[in-house]
Protein backbone atom coordinates (compact mmCIF):
# COMPACT_ATOMS: atom_id res chain seq x y z
CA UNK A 1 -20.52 2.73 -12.13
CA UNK A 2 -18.67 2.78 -8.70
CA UNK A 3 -17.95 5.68 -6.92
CA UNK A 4 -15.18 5.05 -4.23
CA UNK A 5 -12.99 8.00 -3.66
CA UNK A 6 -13.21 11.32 -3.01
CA UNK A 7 -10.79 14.54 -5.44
CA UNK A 8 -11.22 18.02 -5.37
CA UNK A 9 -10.99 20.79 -7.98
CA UNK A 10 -10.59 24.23 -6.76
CA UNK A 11 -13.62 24.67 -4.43
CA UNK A 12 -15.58 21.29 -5.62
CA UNK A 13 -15.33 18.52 -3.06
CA UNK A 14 -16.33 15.62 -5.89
CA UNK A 15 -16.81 11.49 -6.10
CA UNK A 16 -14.46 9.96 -8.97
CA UNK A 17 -16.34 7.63 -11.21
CA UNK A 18 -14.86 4.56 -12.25
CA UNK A 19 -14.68 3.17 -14.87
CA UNK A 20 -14.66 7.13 -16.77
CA UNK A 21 -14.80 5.40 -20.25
CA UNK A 22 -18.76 5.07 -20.18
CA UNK A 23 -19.12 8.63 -18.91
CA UNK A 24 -17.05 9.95 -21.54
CA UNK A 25 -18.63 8.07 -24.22
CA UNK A 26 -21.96 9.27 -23.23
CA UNK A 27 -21.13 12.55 -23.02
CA UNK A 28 -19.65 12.71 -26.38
CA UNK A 29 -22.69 10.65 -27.68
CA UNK A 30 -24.72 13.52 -26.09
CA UNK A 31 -22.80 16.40 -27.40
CA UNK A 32 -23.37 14.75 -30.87
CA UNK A 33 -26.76 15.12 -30.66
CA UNK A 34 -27.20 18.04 -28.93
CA UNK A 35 -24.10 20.01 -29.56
CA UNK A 36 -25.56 23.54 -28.91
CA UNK A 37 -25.50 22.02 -25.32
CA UNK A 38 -21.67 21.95 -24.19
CA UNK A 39 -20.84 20.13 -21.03
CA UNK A 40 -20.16 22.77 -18.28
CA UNK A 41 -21.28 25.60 -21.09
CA UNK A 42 -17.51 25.04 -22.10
CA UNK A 43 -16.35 26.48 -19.32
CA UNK A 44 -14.01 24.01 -18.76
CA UNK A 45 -13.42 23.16 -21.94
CA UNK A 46 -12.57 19.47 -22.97
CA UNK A 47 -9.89 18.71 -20.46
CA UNK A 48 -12.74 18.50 -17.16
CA UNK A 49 -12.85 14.53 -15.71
CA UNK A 50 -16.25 13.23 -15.08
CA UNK A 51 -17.05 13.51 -11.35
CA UNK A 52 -20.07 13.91 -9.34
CA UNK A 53 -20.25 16.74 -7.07
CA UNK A 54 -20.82 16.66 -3.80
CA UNK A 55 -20.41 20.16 -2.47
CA UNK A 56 -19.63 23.17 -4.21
CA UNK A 57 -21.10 26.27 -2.23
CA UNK A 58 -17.83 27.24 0.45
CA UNK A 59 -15.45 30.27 -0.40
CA UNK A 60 -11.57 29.54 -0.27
CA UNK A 61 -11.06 30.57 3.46
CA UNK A 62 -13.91 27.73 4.87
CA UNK A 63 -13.71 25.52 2.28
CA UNK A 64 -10.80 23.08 3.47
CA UNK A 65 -12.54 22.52 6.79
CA UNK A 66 -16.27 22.30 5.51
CA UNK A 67 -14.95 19.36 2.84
CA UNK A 68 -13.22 17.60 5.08
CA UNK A 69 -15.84 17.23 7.84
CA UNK A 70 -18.21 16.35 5.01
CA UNK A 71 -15.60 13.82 3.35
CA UNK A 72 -15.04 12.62 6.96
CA UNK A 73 -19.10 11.74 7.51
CA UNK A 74 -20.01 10.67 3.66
CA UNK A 75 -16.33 8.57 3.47
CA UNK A 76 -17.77 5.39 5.82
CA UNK A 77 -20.61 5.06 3.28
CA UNK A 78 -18.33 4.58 -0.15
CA UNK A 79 -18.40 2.57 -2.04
CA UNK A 80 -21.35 3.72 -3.84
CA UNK A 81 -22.53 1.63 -6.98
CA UNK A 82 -25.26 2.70 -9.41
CA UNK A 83 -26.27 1.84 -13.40
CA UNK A 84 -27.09 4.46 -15.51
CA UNK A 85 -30.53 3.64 -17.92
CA UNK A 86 -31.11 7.00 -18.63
CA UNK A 87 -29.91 10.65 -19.25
């Protein structure tokens, strides 16, 4: 799994996992098997990308600024690379 860039949802500052196939399959193979335990409590419900979050705590007016500083620090160390053995 490689996480290189940086998105945002609406107050989420988040690293993009590529490829997204694996995630999604796992997560499927997880809601199989556990289905009374919805991703994101269905929330979102099946249309949310996989993503790791990186900050999630600003309100709307400090937001903007607080995720880009943060982007700005955490960008020189991306690529980050990592296998997943376990859930």
């Amino acid at each position: 799994m490689t996480f290189a860039e940086f998105d945002r949802y609406p107050g989420v500052l988040y690293l993009d996992p590529r490829p997204h196939d694996p995630v999604k399959a796992l997560t499927v193979d997880l809601t199989q098997r556990w289905p009374e335990l919805v991703p994101y409590r269905g929330l979102f419900g099946a249309g949310l990308d996989p993503h790791l979050t990186v900050a999630n705590g600003e309100g709307p007016a400090t937001q903007d600024a607080a995720y880009d500083a943060l982007q700005a620090e955490l960008a020189p160390l991306l690529p980050l690379r990592c296998h997943v053995h376990a859930v």
